[in-house]
N, C-alpha and C. Protein backbone atom coordinates (compact mmCIF):
# COMPACT_ATOMS: atom_id res chain seq x y z
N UNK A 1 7.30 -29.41 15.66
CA UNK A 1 8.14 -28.66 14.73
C UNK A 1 9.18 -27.88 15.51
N UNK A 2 10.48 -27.69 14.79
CA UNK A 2 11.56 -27.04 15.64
C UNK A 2 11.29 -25.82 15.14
N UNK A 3 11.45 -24.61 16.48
CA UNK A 3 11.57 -23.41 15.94
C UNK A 3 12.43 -22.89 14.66
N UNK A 4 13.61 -23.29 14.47
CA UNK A 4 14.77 -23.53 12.71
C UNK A 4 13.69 -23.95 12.22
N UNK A 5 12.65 -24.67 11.92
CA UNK A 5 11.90 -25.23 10.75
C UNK A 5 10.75 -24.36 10.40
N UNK A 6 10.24 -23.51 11.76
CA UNK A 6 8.89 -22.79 11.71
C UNK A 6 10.16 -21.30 11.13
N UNK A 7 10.68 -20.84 11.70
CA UNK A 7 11.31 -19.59 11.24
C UNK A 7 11.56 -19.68 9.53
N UNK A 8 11.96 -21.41 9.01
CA UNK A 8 12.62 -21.22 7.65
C UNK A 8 11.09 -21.48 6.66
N UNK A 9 9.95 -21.88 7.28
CA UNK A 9 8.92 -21.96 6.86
C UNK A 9 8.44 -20.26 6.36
N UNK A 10 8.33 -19.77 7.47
CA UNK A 10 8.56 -18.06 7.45
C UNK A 10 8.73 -17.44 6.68
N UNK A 11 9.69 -17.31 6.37
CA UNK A 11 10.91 -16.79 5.28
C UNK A 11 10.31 -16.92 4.23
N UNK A 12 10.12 -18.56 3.93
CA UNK A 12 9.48 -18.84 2.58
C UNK A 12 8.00 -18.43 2.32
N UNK A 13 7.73 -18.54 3.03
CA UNK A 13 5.96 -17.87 2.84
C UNK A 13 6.42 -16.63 2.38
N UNK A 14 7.26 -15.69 3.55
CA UNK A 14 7.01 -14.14 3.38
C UNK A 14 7.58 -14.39 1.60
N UNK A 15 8.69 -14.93 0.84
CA UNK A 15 9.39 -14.50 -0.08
C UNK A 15 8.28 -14.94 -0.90
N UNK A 16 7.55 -15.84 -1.12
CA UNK A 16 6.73 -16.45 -2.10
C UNK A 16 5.24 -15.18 -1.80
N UNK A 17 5.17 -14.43 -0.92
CA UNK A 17 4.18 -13.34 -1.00
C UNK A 17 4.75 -12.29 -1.90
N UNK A 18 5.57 -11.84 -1.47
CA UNK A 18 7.03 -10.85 -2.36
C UNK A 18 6.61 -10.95 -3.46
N UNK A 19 7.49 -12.15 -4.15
CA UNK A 19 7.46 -12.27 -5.43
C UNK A 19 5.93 -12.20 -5.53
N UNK A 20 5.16 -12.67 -5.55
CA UNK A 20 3.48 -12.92 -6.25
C UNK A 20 2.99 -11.72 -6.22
N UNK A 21 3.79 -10.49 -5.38
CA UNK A 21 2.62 -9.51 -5.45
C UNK A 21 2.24 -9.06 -4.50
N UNK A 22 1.67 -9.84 -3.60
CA UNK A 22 0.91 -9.61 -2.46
C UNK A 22 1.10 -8.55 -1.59
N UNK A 23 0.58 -7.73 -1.28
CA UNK A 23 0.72 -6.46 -0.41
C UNK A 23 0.24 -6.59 0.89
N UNK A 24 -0.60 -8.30 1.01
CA UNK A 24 -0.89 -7.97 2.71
C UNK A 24 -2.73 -8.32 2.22
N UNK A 25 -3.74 -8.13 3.65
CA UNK A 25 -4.82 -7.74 3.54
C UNK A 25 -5.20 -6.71 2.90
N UNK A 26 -6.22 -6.80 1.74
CA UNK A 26 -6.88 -5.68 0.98
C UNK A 26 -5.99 -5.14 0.41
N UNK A 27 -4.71 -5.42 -0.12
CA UNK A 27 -3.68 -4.63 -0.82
C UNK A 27 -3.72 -5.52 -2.39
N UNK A 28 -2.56 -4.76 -3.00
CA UNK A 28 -3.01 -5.15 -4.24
C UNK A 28 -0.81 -4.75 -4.47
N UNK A 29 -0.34 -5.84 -5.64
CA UNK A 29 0.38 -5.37 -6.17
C UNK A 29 0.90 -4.33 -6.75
N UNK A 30 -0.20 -3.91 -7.42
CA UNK A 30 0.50 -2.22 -7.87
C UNK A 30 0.71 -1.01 -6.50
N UNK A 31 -0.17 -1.05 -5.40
CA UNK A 31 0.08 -0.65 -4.23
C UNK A 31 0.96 -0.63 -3.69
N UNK A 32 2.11 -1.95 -3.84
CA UNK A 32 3.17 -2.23 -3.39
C UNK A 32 4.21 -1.68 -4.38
N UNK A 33 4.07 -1.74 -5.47
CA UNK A 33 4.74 -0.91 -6.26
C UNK A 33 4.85 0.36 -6.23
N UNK A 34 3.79 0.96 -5.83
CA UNK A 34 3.69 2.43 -6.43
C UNK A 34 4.29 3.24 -4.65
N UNK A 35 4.70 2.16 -4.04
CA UNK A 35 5.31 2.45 -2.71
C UNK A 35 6.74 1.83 -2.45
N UNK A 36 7.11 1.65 -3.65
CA UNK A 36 8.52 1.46 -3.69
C UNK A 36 9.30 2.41 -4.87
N UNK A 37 8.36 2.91 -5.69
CA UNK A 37 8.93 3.79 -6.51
C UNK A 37 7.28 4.41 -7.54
N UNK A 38 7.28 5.40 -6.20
CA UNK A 38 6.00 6.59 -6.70
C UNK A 38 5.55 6.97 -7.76
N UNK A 39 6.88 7.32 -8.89
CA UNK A 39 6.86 7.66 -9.96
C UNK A 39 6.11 6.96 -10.87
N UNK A 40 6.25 5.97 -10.62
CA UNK A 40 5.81 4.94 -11.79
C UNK A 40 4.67 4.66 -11.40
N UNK A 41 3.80 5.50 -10.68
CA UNK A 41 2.08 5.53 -10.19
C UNK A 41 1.36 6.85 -11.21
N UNK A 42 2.63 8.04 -11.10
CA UNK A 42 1.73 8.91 -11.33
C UNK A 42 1.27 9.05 -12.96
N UNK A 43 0.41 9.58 -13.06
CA UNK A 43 -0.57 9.73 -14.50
C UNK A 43 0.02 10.67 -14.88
N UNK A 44 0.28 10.22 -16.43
CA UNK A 44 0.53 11.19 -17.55
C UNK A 44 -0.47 11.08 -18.66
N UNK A 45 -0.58 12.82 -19.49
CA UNK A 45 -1.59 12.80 -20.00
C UNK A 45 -2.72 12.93 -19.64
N UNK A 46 -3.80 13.36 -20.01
CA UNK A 46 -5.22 14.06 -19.99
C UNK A 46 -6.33 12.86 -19.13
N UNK A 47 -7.08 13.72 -18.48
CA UNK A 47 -7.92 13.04 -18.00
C UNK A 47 -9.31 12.92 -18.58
N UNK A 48 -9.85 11.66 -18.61
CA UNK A 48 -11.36 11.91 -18.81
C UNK A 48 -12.24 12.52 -18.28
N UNK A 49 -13.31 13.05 -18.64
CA UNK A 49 -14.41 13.98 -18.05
C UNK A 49 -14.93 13.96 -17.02
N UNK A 50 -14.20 14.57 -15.19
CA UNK A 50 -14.73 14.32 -14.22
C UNK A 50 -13.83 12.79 -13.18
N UNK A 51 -12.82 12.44 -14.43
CA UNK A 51 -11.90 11.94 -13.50
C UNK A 51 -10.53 12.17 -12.46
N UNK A 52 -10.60 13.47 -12.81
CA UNK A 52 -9.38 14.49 -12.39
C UNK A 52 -9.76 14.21 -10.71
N UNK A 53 -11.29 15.02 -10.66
CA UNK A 53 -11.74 15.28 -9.56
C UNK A 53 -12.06 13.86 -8.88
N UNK A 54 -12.64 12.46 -9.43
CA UNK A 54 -12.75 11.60 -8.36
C UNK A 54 -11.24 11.39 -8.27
N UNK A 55 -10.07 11.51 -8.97
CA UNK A 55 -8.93 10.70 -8.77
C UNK A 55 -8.53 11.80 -7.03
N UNK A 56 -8.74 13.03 -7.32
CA UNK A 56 -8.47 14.03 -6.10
C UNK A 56 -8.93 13.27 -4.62
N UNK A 57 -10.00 12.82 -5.17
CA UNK A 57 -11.32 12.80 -3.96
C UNK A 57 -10.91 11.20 -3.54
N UNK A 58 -10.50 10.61 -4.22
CA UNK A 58 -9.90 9.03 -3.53
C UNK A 58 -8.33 9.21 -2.98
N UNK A 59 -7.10 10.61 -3.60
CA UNK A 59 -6.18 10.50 -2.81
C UNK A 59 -6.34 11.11 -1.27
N UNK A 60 -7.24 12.22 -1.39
CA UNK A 60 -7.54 12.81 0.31
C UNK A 60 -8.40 11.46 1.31
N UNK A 61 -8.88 10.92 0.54
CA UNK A 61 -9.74 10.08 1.40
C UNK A 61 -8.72 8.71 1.83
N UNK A 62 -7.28 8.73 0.74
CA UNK A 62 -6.23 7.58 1.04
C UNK A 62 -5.61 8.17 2.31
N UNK A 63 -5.56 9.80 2.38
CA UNK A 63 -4.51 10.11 3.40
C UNK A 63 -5.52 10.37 4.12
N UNK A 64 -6.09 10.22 4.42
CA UNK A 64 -7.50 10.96 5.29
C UNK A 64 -6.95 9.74 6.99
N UNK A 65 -6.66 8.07 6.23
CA UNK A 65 -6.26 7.22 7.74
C UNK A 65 -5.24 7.27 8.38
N UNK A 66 -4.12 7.86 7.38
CA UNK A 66 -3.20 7.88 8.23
C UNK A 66 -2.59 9.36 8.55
N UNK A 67 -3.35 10.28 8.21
CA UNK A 67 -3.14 11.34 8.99
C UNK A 67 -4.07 10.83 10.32
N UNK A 68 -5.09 10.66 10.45
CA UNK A 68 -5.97 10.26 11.69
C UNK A 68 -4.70 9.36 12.52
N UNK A 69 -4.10 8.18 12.28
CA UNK A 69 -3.21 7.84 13.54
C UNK A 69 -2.30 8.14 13.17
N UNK A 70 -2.11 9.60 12.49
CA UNK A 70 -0.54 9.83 13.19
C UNK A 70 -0.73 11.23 14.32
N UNK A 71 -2.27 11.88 14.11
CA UNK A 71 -2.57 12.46 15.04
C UNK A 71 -2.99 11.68 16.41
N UNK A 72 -3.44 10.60 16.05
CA UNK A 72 -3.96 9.93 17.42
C UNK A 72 -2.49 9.66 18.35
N UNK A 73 -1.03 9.06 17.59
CA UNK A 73 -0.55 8.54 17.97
C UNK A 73 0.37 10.18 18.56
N UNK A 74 0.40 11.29 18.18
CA UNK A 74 0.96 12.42 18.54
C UNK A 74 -0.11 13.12 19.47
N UNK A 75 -0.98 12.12 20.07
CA UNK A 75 -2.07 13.18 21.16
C UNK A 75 -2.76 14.19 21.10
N UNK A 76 -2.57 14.43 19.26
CA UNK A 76 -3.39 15.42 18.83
C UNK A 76 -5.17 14.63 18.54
N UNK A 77 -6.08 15.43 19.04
CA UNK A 77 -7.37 14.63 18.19
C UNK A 77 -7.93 15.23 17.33
C-alpha cells in the first residue's frame, strides 16, 4: 500500500467515526457532544430523590483523572 492510500484510508475511518458518534475507547456520543457545546449537557428542572447528590459524586470523581495528570504532569503529587 502507498503511504497517499494509507493516509486517505485515515481520513476516512477518522470521518466515518465523527459522523457515527464515536468518541474513542469507552466514550460515548453524547460525551462528545457535551464537549463541544456544554450547555446542551446541563440539567434543567428538578431532580429525583437522591439524584442531585449521585449526579455531584460522578462529576468530582469525572475530574478526580484529570486533575491527577495535570498535577503529575506539573510535578505536583
Amino acid at each position: 500500500m502507498s503511504a497517499q492510500l494509507v493516509g486517505r484510508l485515515s481520513v476516512a475511518l477518522f470521518l466515518v467515526a465523527v459522523v457515527s458518534g464515536c468518541s474513542g475507547p469507552g466514550g460515548s456520543s453524547r460525551s462528545l457532544e457535551c464537549r463541544w457545546d456544554p450547555d446542551s449537557c446541563m440539567h434543567e428542572g428538578s431532580y429525583e430523590p437522591g439524584e442531585e447528590e449521585y449526579a455531584e459524586k460522578e462529576a468530582k470523581d469525572l475530574n478526580r483523572e484529570p486533575a491527577r495528570k495535570l498535577r503529575r504532569k506539573s510535578g505536583w503529587w
